[in-house]
Protein backbone atom coordinates (compact mmCIF):
# COMPACT_ATOMS: atom_id res chain seq x y z
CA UNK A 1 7.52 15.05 8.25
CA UNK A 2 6.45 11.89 6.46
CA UNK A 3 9.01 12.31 4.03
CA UNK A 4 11.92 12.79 6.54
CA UNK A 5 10.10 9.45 8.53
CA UNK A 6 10.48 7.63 5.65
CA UNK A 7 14.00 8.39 4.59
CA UNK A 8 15.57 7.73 8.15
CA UNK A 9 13.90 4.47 8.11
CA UNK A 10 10.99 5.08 10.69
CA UNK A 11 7.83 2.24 10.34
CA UNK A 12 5.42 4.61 11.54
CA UNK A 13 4.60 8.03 12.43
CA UNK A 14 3.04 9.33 15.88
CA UNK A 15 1.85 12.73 16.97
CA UNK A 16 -0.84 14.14 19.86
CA UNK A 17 -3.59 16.76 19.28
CA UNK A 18 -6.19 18.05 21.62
CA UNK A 19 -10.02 16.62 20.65
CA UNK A 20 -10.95 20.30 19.71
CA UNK A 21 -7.98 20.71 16.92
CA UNK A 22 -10.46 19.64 14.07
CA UNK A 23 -8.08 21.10 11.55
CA UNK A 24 -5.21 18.53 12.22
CA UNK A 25 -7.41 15.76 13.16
CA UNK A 26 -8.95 16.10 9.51
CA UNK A 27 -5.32 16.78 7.75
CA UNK A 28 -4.43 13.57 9.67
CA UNK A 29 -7.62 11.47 8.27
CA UNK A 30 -6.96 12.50 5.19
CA UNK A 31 -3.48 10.92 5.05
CA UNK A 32 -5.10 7.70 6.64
CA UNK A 33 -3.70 8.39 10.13
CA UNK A 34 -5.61 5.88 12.19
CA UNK A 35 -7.26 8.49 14.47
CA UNK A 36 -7.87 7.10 18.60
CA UNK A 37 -9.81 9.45 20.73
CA UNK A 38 -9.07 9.20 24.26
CA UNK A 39 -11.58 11.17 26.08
CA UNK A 40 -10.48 10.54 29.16
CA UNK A 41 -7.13 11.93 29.15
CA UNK A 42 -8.22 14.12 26.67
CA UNK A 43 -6.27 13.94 23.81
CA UNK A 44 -6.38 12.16 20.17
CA UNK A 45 -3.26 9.72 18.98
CA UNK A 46 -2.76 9.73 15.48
CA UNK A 47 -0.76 7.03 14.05
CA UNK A 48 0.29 6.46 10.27
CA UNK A 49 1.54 2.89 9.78
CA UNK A 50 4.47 3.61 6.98
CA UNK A 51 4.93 0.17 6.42
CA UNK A 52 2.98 -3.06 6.91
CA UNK A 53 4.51 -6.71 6.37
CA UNK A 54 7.77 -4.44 5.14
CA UNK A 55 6.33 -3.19 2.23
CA UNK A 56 5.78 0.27 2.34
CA UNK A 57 2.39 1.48 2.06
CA UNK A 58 0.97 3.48 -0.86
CA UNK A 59 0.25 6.74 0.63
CA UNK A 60 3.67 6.73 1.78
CA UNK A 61 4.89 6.31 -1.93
CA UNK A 62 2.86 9.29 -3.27
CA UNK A 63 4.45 11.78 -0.47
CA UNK A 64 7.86 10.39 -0.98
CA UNK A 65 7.37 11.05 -4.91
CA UNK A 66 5.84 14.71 -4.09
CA UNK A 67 8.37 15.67 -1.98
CA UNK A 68 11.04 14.27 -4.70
CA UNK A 69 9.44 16.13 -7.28
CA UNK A 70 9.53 19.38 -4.94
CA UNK A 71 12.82 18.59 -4.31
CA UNK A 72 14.07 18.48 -7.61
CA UNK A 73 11.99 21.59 -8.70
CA UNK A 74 13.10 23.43 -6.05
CA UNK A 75 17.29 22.57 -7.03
CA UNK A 76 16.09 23.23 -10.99
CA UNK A 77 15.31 27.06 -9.36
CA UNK A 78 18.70 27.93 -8.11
């Protein structure tokens, strides 16, 4: 999903979870999704900023290269 964000020329990606999806929250931390925990309504906003000050940011650049590389790999197969 990052991948297709980034080549249709999206800034940032947004998605909701419920508080008790631990799996999804942690697969968003770990691609620096800035996490927001809103007890009250009882959900959790992850956002992941793809660019800041128009330059893209770096974790963006390593999934755009993996899913290249996949890409390519994938084509070399058929």
């Amino acid at each position: 999903m990052i991948a297709y964000a980034l080549a249709h020329g999206m800034h940032r990606l947004m998605g909701i979870t419920m508080p008790n999806n631990r799996g999804m929250i942690t697969l968003a931390q770990r691609l620096d999704f800035d996490i927001d925990v809103q007890i009250k309504d009882g959900i959790v906003n992850l956002i992941l900023p793809l660019y800041t000050n128009g330059r893209q940011l770096a974790v963006c650049n390593v999934i755009r290269i993996q899913h290249l590389t996949s890409k390519h790999t994938h084509n070399l197969g058929n």
